[in-house]
N, C-alpha and C. Protein backbone atom coordinates (compact mmCIF):
# COMPACT_ATOMS: atom_id res chain seq x y z
N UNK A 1 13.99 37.62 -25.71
CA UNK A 1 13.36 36.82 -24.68
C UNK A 1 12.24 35.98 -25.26
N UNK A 2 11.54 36.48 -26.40
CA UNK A 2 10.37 35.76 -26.96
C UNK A 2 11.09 34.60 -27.45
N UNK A 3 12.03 35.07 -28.18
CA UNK A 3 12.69 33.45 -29.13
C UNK A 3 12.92 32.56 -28.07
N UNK A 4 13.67 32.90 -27.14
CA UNK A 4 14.10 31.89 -26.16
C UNK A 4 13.09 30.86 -25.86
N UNK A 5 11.79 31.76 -25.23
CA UNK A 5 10.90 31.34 -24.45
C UNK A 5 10.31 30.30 -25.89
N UNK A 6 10.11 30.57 -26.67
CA UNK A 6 9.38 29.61 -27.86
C UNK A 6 10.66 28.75 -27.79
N UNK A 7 11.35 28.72 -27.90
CA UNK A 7 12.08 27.73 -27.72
C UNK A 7 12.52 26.55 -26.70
N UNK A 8 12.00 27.08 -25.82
CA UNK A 8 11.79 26.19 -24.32
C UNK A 8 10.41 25.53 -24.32
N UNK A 9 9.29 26.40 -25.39
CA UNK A 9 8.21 25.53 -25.40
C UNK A 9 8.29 24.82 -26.67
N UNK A 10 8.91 24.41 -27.33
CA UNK A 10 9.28 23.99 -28.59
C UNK A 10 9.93 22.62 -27.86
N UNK A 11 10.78 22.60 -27.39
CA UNK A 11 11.29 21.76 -26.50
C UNK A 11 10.52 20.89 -25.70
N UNK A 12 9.54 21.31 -24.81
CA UNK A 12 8.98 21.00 -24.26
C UNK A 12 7.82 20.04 -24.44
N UNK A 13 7.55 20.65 -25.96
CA UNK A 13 6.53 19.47 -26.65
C UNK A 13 6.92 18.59 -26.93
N UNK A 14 8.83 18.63 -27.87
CA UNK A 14 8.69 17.71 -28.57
C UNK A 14 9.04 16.79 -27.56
N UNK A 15 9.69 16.88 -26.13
CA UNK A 15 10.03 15.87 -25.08
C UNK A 15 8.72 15.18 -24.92
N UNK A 16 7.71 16.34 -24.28
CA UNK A 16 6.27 15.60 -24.80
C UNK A 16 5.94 14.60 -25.66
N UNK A 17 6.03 15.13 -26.36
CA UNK A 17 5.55 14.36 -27.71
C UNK A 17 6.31 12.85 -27.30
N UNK A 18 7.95 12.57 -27.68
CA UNK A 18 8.41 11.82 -27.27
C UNK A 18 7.74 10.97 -26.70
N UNK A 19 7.91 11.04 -25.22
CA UNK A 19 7.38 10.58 -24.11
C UNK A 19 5.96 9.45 -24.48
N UNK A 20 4.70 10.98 -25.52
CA UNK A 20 3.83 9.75 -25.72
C UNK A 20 3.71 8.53 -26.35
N UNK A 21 5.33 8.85 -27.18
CA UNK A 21 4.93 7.63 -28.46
C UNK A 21 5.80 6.19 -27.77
N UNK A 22 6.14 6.48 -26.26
CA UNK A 22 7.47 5.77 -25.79
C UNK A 22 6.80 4.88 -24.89
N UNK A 23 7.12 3.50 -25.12
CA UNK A 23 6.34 2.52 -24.42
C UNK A 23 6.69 2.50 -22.81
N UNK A 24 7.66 2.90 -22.75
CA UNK A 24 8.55 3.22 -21.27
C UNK A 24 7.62 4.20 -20.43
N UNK A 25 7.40 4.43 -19.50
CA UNK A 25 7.31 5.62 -18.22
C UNK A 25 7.68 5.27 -16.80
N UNK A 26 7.97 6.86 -16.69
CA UNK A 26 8.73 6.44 -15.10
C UNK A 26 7.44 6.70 -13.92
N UNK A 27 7.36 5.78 -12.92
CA UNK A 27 6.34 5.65 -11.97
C UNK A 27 7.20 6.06 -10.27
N UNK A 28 6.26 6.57 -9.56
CA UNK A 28 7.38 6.76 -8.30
C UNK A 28 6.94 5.60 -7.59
N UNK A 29 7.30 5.62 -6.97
CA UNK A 29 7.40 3.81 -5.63
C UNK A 29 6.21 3.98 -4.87
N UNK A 30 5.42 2.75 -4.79
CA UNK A 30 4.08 3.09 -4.19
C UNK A 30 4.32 3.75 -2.61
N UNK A 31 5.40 3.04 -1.56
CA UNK A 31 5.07 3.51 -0.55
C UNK A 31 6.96 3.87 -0.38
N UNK A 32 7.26 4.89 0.83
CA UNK A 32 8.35 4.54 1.18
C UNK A 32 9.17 3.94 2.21
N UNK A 33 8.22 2.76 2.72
CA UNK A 33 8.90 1.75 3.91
C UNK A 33 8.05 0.67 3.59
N UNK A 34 8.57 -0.11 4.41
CA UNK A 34 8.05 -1.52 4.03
C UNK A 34 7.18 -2.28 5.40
N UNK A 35 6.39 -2.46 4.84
CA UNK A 35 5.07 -3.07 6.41
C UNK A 35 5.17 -4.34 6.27
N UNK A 36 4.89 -4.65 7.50
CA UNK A 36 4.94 -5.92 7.83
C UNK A 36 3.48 -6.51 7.70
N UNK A 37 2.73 -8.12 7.86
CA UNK A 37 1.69 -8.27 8.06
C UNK A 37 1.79 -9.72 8.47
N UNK A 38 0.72 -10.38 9.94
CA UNK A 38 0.79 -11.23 10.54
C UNK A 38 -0.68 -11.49 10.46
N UNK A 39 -1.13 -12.92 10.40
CA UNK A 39 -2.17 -13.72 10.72
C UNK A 39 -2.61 -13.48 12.54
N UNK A 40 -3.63 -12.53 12.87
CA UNK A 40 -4.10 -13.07 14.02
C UNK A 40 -5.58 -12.94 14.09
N UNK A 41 -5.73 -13.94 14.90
CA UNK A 41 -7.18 -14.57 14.93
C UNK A 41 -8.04 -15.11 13.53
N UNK A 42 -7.17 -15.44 12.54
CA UNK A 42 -7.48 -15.68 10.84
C UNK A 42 -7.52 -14.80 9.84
N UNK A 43 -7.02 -13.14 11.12
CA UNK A 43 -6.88 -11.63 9.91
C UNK A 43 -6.02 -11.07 9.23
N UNK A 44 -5.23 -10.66 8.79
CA UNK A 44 -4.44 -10.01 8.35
C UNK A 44 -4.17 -9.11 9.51
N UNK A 45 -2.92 -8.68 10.04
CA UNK A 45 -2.68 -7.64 11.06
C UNK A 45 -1.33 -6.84 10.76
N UNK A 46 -1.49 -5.35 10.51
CA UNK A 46 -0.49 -5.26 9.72
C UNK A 46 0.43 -3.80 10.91
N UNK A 47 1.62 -3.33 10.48
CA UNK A 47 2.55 -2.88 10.88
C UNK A 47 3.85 -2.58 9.94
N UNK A 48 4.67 -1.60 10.42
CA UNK A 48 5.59 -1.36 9.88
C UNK A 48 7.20 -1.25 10.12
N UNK A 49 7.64 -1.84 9.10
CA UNK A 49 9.33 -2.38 9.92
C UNK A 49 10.10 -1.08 9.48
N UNK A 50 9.78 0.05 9.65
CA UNK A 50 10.36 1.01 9.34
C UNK A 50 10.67 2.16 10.98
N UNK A 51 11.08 2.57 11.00
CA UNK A 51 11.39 3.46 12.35
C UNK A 51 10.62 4.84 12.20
N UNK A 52 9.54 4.69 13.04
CA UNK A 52 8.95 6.33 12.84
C UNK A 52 8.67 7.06 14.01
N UNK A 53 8.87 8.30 13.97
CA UNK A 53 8.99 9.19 14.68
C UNK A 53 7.39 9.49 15.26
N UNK A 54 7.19 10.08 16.78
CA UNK A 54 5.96 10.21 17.50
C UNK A 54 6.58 11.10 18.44
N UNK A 55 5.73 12.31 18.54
CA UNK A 55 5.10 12.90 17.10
C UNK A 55 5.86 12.78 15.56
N UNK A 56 4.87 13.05 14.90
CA UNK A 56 5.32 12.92 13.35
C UNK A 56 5.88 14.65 13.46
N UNK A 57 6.88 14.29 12.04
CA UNK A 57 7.44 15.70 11.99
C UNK A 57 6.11 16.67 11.38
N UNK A 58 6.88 18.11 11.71
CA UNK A 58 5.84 19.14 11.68
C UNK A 58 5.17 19.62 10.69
N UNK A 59 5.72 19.02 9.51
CA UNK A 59 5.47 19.22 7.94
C UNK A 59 4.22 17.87 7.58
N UNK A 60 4.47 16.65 8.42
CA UNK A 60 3.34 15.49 8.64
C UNK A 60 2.25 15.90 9.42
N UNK A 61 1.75 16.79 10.29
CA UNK A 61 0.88 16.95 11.37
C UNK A 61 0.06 17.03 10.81
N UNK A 62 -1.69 16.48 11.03
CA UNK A 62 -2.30 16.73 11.23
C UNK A 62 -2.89 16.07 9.94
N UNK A 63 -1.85 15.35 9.18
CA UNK A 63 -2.80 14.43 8.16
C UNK A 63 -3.50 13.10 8.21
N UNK A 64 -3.44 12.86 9.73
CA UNK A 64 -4.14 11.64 9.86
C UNK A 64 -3.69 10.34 9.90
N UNK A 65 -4.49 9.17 9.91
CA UNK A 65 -3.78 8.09 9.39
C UNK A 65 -4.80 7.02 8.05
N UNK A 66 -4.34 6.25 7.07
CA UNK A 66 -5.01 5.78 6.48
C UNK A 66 -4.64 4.20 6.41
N UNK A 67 -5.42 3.67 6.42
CA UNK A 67 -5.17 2.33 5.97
C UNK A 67 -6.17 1.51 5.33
N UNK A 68 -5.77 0.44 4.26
CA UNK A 68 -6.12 0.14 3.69
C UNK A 68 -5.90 -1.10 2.92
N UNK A 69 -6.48 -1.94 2.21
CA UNK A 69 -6.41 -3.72 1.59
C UNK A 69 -6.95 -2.94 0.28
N UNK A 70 -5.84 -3.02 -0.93
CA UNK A 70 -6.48 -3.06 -2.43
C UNK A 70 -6.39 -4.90 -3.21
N UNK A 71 -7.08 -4.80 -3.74
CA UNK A 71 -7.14 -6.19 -4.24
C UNK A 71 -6.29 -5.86 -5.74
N UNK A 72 -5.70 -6.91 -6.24
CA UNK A 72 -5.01 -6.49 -7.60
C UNK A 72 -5.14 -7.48 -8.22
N UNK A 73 -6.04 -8.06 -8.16
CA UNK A 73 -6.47 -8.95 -9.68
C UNK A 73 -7.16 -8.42 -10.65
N UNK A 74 -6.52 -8.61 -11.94
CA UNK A 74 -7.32 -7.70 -13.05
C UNK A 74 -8.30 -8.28 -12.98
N UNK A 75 -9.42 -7.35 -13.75
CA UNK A 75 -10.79 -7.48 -13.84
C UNK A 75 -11.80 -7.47 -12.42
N UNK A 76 -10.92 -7.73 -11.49
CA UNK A 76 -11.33 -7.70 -9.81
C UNK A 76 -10.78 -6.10 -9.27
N UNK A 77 -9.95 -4.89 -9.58
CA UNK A 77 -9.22 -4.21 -9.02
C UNK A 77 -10.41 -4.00 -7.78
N UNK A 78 -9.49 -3.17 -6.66
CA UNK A 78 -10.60 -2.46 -6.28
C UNK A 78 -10.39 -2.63 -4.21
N UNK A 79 -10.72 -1.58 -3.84
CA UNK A 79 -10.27 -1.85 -2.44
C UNK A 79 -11.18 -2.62 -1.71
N UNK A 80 -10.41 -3.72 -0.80
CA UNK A 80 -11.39 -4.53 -0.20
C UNK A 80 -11.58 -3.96 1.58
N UNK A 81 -10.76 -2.99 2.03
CA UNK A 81 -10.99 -1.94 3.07
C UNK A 81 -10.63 -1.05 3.01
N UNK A 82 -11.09 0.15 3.25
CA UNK A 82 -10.24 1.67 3.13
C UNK A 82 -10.95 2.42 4.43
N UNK A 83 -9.64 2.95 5.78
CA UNK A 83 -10.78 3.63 6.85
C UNK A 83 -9.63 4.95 7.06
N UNK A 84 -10.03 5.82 7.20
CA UNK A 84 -8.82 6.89 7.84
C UNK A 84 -9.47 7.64 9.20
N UNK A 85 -8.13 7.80 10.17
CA UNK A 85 -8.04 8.23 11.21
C UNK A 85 -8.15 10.10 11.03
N UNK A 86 -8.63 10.56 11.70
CA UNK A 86 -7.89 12.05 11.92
C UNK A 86 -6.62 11.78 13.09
N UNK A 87 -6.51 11.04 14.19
CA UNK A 87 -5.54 11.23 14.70
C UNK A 87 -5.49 10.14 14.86
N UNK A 88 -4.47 9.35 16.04
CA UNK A 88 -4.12 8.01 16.20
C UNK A 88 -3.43 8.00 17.30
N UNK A 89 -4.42 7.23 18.78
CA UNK A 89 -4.64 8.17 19.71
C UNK A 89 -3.88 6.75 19.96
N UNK A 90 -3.94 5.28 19.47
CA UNK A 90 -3.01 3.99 19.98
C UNK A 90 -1.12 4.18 19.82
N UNK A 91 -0.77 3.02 20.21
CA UNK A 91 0.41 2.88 20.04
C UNK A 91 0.23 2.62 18.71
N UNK A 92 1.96 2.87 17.81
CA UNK A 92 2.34 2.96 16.77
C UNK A 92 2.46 1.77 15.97
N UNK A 93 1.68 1.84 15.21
CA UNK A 93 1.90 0.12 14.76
C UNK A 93 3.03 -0.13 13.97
N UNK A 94 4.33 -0.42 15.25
CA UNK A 94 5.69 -0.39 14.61
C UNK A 94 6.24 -2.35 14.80
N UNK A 95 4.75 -3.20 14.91
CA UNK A 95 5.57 -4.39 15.81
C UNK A 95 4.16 -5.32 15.54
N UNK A 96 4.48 -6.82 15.43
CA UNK A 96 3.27 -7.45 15.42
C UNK A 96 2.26 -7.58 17.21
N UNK A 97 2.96 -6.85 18.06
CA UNK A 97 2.27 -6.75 19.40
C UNK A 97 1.35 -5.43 19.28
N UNK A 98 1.06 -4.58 18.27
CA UNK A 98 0.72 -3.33 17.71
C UNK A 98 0.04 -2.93 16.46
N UNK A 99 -0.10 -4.42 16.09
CA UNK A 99 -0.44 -4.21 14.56
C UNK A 99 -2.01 -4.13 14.57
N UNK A 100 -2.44 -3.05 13.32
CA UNK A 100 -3.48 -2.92 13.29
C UNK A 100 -4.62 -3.91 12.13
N UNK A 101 -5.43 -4.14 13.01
CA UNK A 101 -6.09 -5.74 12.28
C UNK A 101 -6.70 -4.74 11.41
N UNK A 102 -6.82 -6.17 10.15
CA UNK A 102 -7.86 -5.96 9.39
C UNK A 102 -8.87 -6.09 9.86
N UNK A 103 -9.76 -4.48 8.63
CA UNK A 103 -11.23 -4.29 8.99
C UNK A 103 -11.37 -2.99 9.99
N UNK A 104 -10.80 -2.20 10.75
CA UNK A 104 -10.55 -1.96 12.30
C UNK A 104 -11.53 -0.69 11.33
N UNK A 105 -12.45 -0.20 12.30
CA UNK A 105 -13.09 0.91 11.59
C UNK A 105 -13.03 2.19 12.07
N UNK A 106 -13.17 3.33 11.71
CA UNK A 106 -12.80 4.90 12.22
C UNK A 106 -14.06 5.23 12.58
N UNK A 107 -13.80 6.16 13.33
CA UNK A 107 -14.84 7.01 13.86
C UNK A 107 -15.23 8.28 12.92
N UNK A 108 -13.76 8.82 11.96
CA UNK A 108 -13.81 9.26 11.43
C UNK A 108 -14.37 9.19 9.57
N UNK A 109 -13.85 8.20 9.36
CA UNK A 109 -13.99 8.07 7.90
C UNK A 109 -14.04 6.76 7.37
N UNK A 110 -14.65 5.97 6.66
CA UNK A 110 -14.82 4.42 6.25
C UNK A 110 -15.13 4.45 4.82
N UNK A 111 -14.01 5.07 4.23
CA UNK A 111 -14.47 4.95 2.73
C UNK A 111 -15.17 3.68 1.98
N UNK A 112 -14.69 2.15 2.81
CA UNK A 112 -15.00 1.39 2.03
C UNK A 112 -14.60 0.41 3.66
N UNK A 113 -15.91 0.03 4.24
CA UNK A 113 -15.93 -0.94 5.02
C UNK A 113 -15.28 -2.68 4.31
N UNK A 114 -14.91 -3.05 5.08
CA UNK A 114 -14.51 -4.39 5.39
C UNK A 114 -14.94 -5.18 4.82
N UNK A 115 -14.59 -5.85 3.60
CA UNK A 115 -15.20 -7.03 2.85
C UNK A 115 -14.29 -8.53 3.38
N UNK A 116 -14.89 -9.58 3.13
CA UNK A 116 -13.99 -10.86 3.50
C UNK A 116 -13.24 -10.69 2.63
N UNK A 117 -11.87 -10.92 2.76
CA UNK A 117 -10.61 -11.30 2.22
C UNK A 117 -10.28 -12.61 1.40
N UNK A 118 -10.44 -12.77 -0.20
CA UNK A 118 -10.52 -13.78 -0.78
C UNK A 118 -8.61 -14.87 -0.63
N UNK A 119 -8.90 -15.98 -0.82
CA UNK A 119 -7.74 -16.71 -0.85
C UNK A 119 -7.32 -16.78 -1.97
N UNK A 120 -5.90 -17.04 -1.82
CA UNK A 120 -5.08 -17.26 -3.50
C UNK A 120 -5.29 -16.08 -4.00
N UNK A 121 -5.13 -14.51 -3.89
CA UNK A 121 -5.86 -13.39 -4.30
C UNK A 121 -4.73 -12.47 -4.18
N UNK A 122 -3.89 -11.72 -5.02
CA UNK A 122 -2.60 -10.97 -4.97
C UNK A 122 -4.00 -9.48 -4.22
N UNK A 123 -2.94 -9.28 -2.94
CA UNK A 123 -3.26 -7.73 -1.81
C UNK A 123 -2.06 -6.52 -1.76
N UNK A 124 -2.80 -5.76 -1.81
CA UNK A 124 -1.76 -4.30 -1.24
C UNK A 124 -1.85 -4.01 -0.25
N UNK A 125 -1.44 -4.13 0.92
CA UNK A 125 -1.94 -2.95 1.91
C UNK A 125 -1.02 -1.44 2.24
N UNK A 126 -1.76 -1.16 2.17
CA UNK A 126 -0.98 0.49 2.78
C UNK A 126 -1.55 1.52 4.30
N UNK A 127 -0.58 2.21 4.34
CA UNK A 127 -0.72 2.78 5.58
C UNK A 127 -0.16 4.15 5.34
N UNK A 128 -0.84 5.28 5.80
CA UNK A 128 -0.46 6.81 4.50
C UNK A 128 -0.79 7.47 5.92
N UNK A 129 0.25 8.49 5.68
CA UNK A 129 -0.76 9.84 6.43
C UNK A 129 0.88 10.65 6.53
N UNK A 130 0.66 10.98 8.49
CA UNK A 130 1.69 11.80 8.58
C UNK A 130 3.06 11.18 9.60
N UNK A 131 2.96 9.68 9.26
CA UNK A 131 4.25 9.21 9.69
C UNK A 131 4.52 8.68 8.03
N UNK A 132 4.33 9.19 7.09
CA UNK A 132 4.46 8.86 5.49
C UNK A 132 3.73 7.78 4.94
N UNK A 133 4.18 6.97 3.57
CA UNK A 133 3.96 5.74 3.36
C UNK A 133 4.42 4.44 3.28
N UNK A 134 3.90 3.36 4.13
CA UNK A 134 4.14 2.38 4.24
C UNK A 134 3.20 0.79 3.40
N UNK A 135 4.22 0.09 3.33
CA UNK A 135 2.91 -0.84 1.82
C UNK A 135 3.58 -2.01 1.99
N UNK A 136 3.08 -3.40 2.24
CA UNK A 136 3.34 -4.74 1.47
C UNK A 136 2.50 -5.20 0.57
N UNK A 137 2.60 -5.80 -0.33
CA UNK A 137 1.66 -6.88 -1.14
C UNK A 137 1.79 -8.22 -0.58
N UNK A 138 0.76 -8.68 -0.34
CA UNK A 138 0.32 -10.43 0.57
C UNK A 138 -0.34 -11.06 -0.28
N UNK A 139 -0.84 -12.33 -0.29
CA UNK A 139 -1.54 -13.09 -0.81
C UNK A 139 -1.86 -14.11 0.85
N UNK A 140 -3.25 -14.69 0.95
CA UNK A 140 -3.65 -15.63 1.83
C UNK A 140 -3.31 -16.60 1.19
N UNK A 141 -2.51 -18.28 1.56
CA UNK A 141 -3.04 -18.95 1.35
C UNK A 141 -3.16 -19.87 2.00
N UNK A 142 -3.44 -20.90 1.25
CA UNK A 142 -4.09 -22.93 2.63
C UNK A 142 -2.76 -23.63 2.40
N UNK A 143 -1.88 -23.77 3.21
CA UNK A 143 -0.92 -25.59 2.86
C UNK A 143 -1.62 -26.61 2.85
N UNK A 144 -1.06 -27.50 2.67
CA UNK A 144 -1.37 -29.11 2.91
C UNK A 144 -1.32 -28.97 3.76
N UNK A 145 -1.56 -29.15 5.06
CA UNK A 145 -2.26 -29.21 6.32
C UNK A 145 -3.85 -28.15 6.48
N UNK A 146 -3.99 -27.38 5.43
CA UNK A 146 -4.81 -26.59 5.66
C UNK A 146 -5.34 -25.66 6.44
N UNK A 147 -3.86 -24.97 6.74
CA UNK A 147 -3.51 -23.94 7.75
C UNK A 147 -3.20 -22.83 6.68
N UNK A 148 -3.79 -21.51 7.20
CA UNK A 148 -3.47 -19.99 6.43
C UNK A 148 -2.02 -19.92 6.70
N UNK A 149 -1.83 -19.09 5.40
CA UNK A 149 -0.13 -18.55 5.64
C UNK A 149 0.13 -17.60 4.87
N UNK A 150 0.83 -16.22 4.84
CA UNK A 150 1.02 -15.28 3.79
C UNK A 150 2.09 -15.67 3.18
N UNK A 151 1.87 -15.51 1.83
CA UNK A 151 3.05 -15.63 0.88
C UNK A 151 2.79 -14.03 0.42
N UNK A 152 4.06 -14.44 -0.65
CA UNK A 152 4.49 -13.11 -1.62
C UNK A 152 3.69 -13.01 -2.94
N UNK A 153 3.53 -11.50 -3.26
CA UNK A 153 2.97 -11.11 -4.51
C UNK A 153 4.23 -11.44 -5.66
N UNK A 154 3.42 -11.43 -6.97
CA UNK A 154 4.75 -11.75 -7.79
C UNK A 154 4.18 -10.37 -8.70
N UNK A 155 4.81 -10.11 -9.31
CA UNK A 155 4.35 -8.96 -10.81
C UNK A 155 5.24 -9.23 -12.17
N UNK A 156 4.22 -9.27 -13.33
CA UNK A 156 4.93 -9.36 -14.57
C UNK A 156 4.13 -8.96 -15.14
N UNK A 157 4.75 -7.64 -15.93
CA UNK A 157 3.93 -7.13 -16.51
C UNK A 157 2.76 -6.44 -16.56
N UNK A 158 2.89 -6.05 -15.13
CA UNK A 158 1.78 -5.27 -14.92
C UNK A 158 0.71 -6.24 -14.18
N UNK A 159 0.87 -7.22 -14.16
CA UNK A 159 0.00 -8.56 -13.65
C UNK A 159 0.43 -8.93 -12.12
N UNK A 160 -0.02 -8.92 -11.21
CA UNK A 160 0.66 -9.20 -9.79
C UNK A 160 -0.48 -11.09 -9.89
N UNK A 161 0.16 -11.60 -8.80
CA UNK A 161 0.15 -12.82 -8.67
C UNK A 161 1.32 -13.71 -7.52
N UNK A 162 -0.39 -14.70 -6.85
CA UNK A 162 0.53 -15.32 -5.39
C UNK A 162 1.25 -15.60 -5.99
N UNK A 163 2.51 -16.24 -5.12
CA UNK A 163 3.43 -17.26 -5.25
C UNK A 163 2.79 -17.97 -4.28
N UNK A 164 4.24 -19.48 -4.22
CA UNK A 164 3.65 -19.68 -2.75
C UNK A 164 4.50 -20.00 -1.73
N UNK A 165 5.93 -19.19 -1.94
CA UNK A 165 6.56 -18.53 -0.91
C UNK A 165 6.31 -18.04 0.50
N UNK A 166 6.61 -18.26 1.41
CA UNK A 166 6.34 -17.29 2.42
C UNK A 166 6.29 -16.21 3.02
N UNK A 167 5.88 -14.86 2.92
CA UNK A 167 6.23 -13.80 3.27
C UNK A 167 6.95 -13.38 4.06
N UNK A 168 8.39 -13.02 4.20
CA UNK A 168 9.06 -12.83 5.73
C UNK A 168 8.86 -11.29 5.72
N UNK A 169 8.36 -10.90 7.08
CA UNK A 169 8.61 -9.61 7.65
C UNK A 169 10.04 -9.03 7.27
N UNK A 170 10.49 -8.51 6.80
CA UNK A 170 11.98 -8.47 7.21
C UNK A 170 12.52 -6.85 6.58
């Protein structure tokens, strides 16, 4: 049983080992549904096009809700709102008639109040708790007419960046 076992940790390093010298790693998916996000009143208002259950299942109870704007420009990282619920006493923000604006603050918890939202600026938002996780990346920007509009994040290389696409809910 000893040989074995040294041998499973023998194994184990050198996969280790491997692994560190390997430019590759595997990452899991930031969220698992996809949110929506709408311009109202000049805010970001966000929601999720995913189907969730109310109540949350029984293994979800009682973790709350979180939401949140990370900014992802290098040298800028860094969240530009973070507030969590203990419960979530509104309708489900499953719809842009439901969506929860940016900024909206808890009674419970405000890790990181509400900063203005820069333009041309690659965003995360997420939404965590116990209906799971939900996430888009947005960017604000101006058209030629000089009207706001969300476009899409781009990523290369580890680098996210607007386009200037339009974001469809979808």
């Amino acid at each position: 049983m000893t040989a074995s076992r040294h041998k499973i940790t023998a194994a184990a390093v050198l996969a280790v080992a491997l692994s560190l010298n390997s430019p590759a790693f595997a990452v899991s998916k930031l969220y698992d549904a996809v949110a929506g996000v709408t311009l109202k009143n000049g805010q970001p208002c966000f929601y999720t096009l995913a189907k969730i259950s109310n109540p949350p299942p029984d293994y979800m109870k009682g973790m709350g809700m979180s939401f949140a704007v990370f900014n992802e420009t290098t040298g800028a990282k860094g969240y530009t709102w973070h507030t969590w619920f203990s419960s979530w006493a509104k309708a489900l923000p499953t719809s842009p008639a439901s969506c929860v604006p940016y900024g909206i603050a808890s009674q419970d918890q405000n890790k990181q109040p509400a900063k203005p939202l820069p333009r041309d600026t690659p965003l995360t938002f997420s939404m965590t708790g116990e209906h799971g996780k939900h996430g888009v990346g947005f960017c604000i920007r101006r058209d030629t007419q000089g009207r706001d509009y969300l476009s899409t994040v781009a990523w290369q290389d580890g680098t996210a960046s607007c386009t200037t696409e339009p974001l469809k809910n979808t």
